[in-house]
C-alpha atoms as a PDB file:
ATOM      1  CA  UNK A   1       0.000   0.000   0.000  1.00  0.00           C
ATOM      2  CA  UNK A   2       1.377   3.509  -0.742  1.00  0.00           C
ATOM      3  CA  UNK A   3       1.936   5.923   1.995  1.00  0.00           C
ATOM      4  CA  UNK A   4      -0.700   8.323   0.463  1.00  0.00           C
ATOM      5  CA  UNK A   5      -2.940   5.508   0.567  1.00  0.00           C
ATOM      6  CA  UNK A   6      -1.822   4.968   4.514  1.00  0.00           C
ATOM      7  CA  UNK A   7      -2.641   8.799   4.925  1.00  0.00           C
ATOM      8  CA  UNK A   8      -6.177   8.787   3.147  1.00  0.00           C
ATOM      9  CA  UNK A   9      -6.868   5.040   5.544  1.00  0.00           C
ATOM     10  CA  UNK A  10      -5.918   7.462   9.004  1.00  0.00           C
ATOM     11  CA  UNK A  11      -7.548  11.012   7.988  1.00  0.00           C
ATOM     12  CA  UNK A  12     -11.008   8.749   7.344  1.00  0.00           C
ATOM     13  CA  UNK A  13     -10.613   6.683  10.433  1.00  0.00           C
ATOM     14  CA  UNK A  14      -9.957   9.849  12.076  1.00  0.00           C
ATOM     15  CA  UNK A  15     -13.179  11.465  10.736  1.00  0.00           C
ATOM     16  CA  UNK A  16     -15.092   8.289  11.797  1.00  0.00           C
ATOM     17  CA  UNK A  17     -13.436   8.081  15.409  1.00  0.00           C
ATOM     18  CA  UNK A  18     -14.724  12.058  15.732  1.00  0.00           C
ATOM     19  CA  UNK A  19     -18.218  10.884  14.207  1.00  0.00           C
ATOM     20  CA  UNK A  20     -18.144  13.114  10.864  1.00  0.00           C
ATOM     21  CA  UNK A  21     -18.938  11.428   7.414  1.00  0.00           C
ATOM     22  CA  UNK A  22     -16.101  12.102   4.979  1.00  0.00           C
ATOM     23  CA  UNK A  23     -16.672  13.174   1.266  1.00  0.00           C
ATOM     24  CA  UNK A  24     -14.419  12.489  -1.336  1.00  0.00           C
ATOM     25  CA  UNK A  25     -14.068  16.006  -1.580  1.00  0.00           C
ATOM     26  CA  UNK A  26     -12.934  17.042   1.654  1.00  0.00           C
ATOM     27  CA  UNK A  27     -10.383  13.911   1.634  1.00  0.00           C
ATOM     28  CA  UNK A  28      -9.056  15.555  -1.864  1.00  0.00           C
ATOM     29  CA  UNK A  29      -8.684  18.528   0.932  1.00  0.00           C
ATOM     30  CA  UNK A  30      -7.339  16.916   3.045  1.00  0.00           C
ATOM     31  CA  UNK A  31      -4.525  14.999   0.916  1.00  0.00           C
ATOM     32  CA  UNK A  32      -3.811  18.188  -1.185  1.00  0.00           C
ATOM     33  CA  UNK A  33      -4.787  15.631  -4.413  1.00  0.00           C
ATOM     34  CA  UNK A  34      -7.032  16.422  -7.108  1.00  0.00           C
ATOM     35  CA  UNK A  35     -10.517  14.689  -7.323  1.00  0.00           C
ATOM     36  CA  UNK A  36      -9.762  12.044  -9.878  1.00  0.00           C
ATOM     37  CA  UNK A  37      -6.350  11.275  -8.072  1.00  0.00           C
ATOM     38  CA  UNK A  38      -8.706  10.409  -5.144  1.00  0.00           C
ATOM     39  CA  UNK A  39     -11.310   9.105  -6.809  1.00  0.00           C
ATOM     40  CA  UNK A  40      -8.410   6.770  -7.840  1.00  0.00           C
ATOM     41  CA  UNK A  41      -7.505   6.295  -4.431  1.00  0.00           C
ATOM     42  CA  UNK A  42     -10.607   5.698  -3.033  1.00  0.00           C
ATOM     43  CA  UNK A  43     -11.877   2.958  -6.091  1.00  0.00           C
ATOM     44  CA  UNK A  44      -8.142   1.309  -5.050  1.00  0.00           C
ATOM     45  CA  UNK A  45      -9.106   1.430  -1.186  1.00  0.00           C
ATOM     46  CA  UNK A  46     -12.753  -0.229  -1.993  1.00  0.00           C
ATOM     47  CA  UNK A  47     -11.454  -2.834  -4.183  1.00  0.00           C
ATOM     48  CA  UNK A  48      -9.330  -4.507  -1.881  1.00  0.00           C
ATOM     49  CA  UNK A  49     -11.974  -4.089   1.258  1.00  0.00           C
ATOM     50  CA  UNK A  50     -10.788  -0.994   2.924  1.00  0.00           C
ATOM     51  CA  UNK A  51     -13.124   1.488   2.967  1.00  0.00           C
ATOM     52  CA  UNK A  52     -17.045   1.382   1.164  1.00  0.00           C
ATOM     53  CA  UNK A  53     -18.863   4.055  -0.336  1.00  0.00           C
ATOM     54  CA  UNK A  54     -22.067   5.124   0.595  1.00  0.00           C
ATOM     55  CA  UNK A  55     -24.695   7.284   0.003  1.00  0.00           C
ATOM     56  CA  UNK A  56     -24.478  10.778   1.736  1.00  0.00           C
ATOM     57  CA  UNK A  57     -27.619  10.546   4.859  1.00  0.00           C
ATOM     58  CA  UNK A  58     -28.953  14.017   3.558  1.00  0.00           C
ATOM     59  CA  UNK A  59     -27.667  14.712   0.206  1.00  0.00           C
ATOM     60  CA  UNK A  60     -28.033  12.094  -2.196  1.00  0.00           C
ATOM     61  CA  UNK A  61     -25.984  13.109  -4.797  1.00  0.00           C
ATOM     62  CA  UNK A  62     -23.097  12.778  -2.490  1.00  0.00           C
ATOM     63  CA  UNK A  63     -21.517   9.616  -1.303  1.00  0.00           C
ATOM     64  CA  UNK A  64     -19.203   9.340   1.965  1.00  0.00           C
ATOM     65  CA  UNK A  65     -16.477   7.385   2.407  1.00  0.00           C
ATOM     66  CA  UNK A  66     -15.872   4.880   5.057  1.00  0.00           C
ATOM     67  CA  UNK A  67     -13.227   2.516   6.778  1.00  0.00           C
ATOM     68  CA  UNK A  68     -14.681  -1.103   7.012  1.00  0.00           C
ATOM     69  CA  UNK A  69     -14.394  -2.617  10.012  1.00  0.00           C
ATOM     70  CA  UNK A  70     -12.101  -5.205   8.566  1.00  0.00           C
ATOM     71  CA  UNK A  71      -9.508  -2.521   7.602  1.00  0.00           C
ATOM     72  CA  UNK A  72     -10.200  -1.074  11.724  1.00  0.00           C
ATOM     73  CA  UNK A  73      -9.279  -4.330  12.950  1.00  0.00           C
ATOM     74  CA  UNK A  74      -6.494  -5.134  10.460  1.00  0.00           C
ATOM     75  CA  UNK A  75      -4.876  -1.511  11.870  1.00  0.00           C
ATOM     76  CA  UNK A  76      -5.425  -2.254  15.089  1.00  0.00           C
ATOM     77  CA  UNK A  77      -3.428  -5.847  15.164  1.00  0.00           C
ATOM     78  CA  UNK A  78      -1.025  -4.508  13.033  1.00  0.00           C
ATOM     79  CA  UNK A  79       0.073  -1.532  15.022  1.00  0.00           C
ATOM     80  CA  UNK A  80      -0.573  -3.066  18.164  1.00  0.00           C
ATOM     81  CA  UNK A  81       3.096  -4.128  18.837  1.00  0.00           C
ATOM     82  CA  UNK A  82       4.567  -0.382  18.034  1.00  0.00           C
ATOM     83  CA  UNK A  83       1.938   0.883  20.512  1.00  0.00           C
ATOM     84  CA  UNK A  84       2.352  -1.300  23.283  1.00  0.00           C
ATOM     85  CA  UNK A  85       6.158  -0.689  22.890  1.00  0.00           C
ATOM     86  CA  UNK A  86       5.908   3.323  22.438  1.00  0.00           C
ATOM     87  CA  UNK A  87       3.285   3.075  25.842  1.00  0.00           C
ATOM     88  CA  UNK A  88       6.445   1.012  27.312  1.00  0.00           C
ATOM     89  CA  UNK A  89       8.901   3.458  26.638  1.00  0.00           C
ATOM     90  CA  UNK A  90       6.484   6.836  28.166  1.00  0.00           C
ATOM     91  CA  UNK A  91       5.525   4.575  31.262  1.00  0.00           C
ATOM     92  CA  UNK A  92       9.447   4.633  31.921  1.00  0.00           C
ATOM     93  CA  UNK A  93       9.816   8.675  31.614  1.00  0.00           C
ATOM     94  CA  UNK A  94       8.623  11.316  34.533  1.00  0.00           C
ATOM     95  CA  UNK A  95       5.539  13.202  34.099  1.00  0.00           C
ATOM     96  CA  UNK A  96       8.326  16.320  34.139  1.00  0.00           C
ATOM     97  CA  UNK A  97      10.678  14.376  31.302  1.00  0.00           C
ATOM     98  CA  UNK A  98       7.460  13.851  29.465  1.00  0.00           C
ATOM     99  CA  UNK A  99       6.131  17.499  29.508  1.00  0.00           C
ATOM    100  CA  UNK A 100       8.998  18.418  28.496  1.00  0.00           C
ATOM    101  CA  UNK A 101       9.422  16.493  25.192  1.00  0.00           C
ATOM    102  CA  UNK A 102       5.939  17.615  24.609  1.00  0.00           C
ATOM    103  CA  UNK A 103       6.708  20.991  24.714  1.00  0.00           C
ATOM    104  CA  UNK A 104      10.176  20.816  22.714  1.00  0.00           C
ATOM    105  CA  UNK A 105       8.035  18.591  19.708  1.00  0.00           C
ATOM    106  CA  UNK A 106       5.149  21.785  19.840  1.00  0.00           C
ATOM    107  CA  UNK A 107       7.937  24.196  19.305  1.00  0.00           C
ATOM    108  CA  UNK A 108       9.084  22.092  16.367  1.00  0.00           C
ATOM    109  CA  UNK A 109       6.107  21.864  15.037  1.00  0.00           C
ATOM    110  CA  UNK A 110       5.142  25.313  15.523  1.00  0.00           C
ATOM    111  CA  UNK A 111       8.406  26.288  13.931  1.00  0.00           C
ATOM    112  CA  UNK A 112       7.785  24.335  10.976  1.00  0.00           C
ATOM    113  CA  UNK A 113       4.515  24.883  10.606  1.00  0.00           C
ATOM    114  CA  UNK A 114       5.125  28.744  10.519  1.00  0.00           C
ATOM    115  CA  UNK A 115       8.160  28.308   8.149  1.00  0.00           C
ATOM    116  CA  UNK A 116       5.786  26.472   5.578  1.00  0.00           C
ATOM    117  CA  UNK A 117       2.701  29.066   5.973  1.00  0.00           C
ATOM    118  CA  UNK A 118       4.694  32.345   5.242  1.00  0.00           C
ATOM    119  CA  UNK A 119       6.197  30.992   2.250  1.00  0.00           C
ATOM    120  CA  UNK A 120       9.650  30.701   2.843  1.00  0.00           C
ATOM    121  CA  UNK A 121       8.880  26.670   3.257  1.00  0.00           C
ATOM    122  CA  UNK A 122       9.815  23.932   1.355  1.00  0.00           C
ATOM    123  CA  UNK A 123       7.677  24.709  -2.016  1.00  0.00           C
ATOM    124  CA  UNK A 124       9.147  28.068  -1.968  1.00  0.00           C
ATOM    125  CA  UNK A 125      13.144  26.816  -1.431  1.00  0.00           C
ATOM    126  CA  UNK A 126      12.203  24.732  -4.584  1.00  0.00           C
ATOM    127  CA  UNK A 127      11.970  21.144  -2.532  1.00  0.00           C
ATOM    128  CA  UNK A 128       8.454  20.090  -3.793  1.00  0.00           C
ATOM    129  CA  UNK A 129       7.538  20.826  -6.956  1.00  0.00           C
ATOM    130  CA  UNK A 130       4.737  23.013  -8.059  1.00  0.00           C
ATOM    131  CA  UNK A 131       1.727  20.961  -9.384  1.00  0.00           C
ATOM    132  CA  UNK A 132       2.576  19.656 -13.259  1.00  0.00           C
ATOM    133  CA  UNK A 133       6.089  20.351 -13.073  1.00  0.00           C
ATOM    134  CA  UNK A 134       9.291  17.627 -12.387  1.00  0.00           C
ATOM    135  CA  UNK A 135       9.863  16.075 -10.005  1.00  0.00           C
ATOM    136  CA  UNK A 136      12.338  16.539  -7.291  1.00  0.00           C
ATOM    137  CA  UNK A 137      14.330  13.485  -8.039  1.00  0.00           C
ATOM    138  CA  UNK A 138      14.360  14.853 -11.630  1.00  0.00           C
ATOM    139  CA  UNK A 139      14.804  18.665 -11.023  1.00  0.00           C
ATOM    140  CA  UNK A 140      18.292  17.192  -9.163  1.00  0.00           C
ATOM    141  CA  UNK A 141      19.430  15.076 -11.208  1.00  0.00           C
ATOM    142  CA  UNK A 142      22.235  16.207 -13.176  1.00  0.00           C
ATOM    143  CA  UNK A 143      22.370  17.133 -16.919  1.00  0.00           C
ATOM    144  CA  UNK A 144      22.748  14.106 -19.011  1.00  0.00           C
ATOM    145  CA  UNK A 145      26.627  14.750 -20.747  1.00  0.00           C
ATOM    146  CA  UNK A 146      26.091  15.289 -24.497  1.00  0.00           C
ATOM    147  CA  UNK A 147      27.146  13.127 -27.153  1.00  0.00           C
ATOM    148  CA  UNK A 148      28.904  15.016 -30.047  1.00  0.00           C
ATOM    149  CA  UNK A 149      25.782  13.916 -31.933  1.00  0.00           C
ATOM    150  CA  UNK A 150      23.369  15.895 -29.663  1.00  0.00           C
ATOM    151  CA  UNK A 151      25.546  19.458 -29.707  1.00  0.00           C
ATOM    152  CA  UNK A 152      22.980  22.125 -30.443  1.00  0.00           C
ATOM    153  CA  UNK A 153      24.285  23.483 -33.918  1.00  0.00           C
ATOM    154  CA  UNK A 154      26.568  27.132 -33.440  1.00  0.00           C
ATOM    155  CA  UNK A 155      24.537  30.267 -34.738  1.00  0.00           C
END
């Protein structure tokens, strides 16, 4: 499964844990992805069990998108071990030693989070690519050495 896949899976469980019905459109939101890229996503997601579509409760030209509970329990087991383990390692640590990692990883955040939203952040420094143009891993790659048989002609 792809990590934007893995995203998509958590922002709808998310929106089912908080008891909100999820539209294709708002997960498009969500993902920053265009609607056929989830529609994609979403017809991927269904066909292997995932998630279901169904009808919106009050507007019925809408459908909502939703985690099955097979896909709930599948999570669950899965990251069970990493949870009990990440529980094991904050049960060691001081309410004090806690709150303070807490507050450092805000400050990150915060920091981050204000360097993206004032534009000086990674799509401005030229680390993700606008929409429609290269990719990273292409805009870095280095020119290609010419053969003599690809030398633009002198003027």
């Amino acid at each position: 499964m792809h990590s934007t896949d893995l995203t998509a899976m958590g922002i709808i469980s998310d929106a089912a844990r908080d008891g909100a019905e999820l539209t294709p459109s708002q997960l498009a939101a969500e993902l920053h992805l265009s609607a056929s890229a989830v529609t994609s996503l979403v017809s991927r997601l269904e066909h292997i069990g995932h998630v279901r579509r169904l009808p919106h409760v009050v507007d019925g030209r809408k459908v909502v998108v939703e985690i099955t509970p097979s896909a709930a329990d599948l999570a669950s087991t899965s990251f069970q071990p990493l949870s009990a383990a990440i529980r094991a390692v904050l049960a060691s640590r001081s309410d004090a030693e806690l709150a303070l990692v807490g507050d450092v990883l805000s400050d990150v955040v915060r920091a981050m989070t204000d360097v993206c939203d004032d534009g000086r952040g990674a799509r401005a420094a030229g680390l993700v690519a606008p929409r429609g143009a290269a990719t990273l891993t292409r805009r870095l790659r280095p020119p290609r050495p010419r053969s003599s048989g690809d030398r633009a002609p002198l003027s």
